[in-house]
N, C-alpha and C. Protein backbone atom coordinates (compact mmCIF):
# COMPACT_ATOMS: atom_id res chain seq x y z
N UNK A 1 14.95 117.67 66.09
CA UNK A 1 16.32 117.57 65.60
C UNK A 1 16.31 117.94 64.11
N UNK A 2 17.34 118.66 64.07
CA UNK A 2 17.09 119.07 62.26
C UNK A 2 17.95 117.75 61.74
N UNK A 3 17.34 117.95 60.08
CA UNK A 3 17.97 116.97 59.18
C UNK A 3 19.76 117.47 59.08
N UNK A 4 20.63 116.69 58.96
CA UNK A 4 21.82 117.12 58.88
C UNK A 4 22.06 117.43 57.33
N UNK A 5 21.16 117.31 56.61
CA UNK A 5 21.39 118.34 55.33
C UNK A 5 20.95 119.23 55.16
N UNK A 6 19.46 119.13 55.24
CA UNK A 6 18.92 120.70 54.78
C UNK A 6 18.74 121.34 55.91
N UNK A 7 18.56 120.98 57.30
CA UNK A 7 17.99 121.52 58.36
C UNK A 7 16.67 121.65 58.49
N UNK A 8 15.75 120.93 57.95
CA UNK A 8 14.52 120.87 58.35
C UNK A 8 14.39 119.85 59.50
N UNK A 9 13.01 120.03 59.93
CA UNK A 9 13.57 118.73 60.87
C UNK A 9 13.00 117.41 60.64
N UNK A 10 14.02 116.17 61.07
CA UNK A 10 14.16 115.55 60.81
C UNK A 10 12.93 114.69 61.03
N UNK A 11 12.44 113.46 60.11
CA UNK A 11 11.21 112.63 60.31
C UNK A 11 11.72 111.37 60.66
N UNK A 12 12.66 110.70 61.03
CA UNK A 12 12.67 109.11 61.55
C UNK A 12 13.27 108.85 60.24
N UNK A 13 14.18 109.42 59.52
CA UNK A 13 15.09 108.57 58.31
C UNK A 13 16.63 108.60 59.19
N UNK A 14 17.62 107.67 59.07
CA UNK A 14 18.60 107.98 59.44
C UNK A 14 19.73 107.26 58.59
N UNK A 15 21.01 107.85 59.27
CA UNK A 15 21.97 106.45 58.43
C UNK A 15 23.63 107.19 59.78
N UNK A 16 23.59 105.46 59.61
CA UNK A 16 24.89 105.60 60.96
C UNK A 16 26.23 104.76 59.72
N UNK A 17 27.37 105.45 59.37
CA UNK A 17 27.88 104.61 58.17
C UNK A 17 28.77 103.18 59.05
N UNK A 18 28.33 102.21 57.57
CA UNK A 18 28.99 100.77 58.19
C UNK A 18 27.85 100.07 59.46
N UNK A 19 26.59 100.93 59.66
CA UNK A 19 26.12 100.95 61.04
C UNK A 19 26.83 100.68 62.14
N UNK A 20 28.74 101.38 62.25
CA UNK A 20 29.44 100.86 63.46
C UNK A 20 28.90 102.14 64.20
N UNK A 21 27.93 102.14 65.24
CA UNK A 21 27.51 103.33 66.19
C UNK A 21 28.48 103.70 66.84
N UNK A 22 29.41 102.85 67.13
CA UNK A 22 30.16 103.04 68.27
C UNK A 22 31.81 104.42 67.63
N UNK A 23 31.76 104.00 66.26
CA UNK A 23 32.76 104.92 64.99
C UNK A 23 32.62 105.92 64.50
N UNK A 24 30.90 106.32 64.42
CA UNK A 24 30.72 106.88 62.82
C UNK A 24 29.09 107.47 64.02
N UNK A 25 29.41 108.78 63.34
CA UNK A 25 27.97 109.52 63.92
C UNK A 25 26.61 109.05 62.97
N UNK A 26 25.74 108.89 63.98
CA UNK A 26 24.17 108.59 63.15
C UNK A 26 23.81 110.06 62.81
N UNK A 27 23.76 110.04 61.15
CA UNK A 27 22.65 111.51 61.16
C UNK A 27 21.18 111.31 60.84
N UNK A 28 20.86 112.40 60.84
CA UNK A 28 19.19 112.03 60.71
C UNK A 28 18.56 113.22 59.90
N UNK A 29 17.55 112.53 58.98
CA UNK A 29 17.38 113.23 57.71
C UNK A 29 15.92 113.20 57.97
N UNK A 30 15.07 114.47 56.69
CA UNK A 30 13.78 114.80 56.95
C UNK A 30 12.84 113.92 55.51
N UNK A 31 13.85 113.51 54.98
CA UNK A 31 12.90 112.44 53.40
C UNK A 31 13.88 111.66 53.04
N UNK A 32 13.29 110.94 52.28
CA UNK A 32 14.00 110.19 51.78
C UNK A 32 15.11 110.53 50.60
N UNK A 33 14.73 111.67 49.98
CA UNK A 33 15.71 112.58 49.06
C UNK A 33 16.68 112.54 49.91
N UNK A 34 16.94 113.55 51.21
CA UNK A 34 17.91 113.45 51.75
C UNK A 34 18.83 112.78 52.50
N UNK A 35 17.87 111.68 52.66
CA UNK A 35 18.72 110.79 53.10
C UNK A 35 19.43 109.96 52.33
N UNK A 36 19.28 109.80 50.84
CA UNK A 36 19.85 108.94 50.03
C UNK A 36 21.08 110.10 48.92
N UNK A 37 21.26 111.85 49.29
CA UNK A 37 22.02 112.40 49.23
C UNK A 37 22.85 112.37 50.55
N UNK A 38 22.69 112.15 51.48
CA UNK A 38 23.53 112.32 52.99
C UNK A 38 24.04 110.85 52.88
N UNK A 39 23.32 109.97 52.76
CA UNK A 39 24.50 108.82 52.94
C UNK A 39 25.14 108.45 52.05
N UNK A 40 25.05 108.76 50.93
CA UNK A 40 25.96 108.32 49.24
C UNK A 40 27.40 109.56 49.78
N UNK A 41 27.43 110.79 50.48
CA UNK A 41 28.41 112.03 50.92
C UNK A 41 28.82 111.25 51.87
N UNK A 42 28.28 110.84 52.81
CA UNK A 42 28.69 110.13 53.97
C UNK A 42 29.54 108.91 53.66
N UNK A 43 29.04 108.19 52.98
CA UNK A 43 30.00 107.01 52.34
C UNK A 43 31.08 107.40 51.79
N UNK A 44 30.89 108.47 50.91
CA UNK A 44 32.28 109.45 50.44
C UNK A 44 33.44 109.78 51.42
N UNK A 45 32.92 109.75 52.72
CA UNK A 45 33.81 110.99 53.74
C UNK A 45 33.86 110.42 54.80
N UNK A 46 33.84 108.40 55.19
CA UNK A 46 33.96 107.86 55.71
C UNK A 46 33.19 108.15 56.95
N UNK A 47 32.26 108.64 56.66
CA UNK A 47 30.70 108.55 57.52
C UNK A 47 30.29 109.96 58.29
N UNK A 48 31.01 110.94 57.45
CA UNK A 48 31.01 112.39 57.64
C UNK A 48 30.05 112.99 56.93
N UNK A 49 29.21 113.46 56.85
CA UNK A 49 28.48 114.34 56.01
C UNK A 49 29.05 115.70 55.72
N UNK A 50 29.52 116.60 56.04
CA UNK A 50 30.75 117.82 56.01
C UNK A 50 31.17 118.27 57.06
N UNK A 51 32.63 118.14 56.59
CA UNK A 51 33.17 118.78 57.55
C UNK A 51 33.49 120.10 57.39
N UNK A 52 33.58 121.04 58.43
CA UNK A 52 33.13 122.45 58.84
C UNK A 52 34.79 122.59 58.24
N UNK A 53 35.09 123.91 58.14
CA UNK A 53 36.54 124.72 57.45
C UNK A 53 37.59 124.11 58.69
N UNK A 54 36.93 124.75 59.97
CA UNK A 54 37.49 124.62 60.88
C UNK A 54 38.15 123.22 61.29
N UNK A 55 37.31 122.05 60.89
CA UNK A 55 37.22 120.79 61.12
C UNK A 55 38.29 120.28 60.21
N UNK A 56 37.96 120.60 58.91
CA UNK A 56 39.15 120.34 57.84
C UNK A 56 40.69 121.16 58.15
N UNK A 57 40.75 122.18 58.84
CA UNK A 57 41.70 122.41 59.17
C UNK A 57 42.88 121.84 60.16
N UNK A 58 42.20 121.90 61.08
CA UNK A 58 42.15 121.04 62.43
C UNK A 58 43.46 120.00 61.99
N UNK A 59 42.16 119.19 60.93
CA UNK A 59 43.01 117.49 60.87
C UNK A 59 44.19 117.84 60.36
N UNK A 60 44.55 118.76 59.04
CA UNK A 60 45.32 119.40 58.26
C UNK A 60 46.45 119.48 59.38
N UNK A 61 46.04 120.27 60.11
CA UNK A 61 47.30 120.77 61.34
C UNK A 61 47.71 120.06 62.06
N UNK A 62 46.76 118.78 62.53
CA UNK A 62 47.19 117.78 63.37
C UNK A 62 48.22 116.56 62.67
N UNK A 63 48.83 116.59 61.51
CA UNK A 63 49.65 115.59 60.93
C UNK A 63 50.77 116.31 61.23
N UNK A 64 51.32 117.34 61.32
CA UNK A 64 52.95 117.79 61.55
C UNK A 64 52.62 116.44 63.21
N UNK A 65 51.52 116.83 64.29
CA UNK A 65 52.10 116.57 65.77
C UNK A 65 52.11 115.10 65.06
N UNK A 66 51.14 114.16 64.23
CA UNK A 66 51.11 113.06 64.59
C UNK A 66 52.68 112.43 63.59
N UNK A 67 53.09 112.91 62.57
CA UNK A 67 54.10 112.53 61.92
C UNK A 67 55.57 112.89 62.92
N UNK A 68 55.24 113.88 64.12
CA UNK A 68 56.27 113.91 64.85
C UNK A 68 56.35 112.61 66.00
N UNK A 69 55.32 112.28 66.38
CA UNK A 69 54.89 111.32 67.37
C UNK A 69 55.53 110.03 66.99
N UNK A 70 55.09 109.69 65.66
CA UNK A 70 55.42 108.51 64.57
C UNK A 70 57.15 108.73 64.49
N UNK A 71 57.55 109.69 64.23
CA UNK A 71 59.18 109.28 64.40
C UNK A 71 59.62 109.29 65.11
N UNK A 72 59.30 109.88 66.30
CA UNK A 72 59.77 109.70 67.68
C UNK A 72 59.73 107.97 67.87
N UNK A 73 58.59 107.59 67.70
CA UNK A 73 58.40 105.76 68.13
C UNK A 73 59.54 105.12 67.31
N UNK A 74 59.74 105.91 66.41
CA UNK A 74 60.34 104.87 65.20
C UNK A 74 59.36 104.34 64.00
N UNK A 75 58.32 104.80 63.79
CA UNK A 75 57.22 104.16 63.57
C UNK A 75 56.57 105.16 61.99
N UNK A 76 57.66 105.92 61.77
CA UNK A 76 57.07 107.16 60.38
C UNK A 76 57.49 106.00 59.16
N UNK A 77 58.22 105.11 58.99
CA UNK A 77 58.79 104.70 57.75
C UNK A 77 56.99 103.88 57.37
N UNK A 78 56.33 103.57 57.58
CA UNK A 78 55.74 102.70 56.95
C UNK A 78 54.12 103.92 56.34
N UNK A 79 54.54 104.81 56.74
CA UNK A 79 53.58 106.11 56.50
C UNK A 79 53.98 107.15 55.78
N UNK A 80 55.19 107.19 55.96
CA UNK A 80 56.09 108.35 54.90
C UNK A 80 55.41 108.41 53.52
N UNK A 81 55.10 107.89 52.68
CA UNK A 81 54.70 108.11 51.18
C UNK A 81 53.12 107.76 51.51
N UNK A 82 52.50 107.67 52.49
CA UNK A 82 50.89 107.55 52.27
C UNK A 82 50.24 108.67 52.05
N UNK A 83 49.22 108.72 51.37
CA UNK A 83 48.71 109.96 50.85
C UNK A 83 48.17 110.80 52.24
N UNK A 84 47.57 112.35 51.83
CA UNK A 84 47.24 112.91 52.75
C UNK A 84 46.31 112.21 53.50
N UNK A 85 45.36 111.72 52.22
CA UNK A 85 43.67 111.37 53.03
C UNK A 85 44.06 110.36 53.82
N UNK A 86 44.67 109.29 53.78
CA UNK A 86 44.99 108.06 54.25
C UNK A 86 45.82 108.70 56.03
N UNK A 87 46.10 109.75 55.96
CA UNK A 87 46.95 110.41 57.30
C UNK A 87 45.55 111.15 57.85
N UNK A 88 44.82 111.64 57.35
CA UNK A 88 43.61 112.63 57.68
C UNK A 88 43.02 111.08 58.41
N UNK A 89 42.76 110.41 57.63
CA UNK A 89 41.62 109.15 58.21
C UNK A 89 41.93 108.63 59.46
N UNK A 90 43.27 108.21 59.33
CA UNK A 90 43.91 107.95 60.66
C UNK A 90 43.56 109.08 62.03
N UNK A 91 43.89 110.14 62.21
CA UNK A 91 43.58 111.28 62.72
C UNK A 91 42.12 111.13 63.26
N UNK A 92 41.24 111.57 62.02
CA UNK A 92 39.88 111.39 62.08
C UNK A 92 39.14 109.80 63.03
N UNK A 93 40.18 108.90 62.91
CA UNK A 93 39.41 107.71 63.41
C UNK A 93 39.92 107.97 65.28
N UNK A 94 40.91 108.51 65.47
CA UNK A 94 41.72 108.57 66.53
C UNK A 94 40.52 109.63 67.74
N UNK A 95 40.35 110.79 66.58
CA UNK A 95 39.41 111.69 66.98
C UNK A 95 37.99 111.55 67.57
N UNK A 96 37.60 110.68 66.71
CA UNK A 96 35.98 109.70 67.08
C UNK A 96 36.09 108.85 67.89
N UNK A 97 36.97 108.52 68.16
CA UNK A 97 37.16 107.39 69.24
C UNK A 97 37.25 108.08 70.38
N UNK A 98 38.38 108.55 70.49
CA UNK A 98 38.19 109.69 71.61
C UNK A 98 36.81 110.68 71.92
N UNK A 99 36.26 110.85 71.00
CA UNK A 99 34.82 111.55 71.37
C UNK A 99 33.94 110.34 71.93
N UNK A 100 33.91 109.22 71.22
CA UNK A 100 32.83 108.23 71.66
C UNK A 100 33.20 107.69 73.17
N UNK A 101 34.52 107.59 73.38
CA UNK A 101 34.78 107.10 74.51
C UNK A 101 34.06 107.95 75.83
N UNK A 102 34.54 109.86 75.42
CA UNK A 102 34.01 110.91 76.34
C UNK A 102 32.91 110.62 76.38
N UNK A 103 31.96 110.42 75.52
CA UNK A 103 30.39 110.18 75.54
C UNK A 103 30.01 109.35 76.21
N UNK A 104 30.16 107.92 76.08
CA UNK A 104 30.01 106.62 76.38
C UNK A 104 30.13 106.75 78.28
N UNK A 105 31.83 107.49 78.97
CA UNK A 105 31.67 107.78 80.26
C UNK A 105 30.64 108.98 80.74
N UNK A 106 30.31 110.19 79.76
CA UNK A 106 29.58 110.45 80.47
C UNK A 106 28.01 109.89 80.43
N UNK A 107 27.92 109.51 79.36
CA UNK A 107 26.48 108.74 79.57
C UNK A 107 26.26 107.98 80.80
N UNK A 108 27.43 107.19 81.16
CA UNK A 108 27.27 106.00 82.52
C UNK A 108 27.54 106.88 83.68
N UNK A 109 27.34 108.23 83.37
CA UNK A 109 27.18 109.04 84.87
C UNK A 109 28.78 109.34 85.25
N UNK A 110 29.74 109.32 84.40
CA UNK A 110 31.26 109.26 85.04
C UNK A 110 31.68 111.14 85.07
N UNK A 111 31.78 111.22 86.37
CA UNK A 111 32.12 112.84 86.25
C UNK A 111 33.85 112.89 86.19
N UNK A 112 34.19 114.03 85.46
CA UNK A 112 35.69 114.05 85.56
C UNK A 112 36.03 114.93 86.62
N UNK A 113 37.32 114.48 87.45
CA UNK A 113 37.79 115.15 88.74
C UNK A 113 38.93 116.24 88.55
């Protein structure tokens, strides 16, 4: 497995942020240099090490659907003046959850029909 910074591969250093496994991806680093640059970024980016253009875009694009969703409920007034990142995070946590959940069934063998 390569290090998720430099791409060498990785020696048994890791860091999962908050250690919530179940939230936040474990990466895995090849020294201790990098691992104490990957998780100080990771702590930065709420347990992201970088996100890809594509990735940053993504979330970018996904606040028109979720700020439409939110007024549809009735539910935009208490979000209206929150900053971008604070709308990105939301998104982002919505996103991981949904990935961990996909993971979690297919790990226990759950095929989709």
């Amino acid at each position: 497995m390569p290090c998720a910074l430099c791409g060498r591969e990785a020696r048994g250093f890791g860091y999962c942020h908050g250690l919530r496994w179940d939230r936040h991806p474990h990466h895995r680093f090849c020294s201790m240099a990098c691992l104490t640059a990957g998780s100080a970024n990771a702590k930065r980016n709420h347990g992201m090490i970088d996100k890809t253009d594509m990735e940053t875009r993504a979330i970018r694009d996904a606040r028109r659907e979720l700020a439409e969703a939110l007024t549809e409920m009735g539910l935009m007034t208490p979000f209206f003046d929150r900053p971008a990142e604070d709308i990105d995070r939301l998104i982002e946590a919505c996103v991981d959850g949904f990935q961990a959940s996909m993971q979690r069934q297919s790990d226990a063998g759950d095929v989709p029909f």
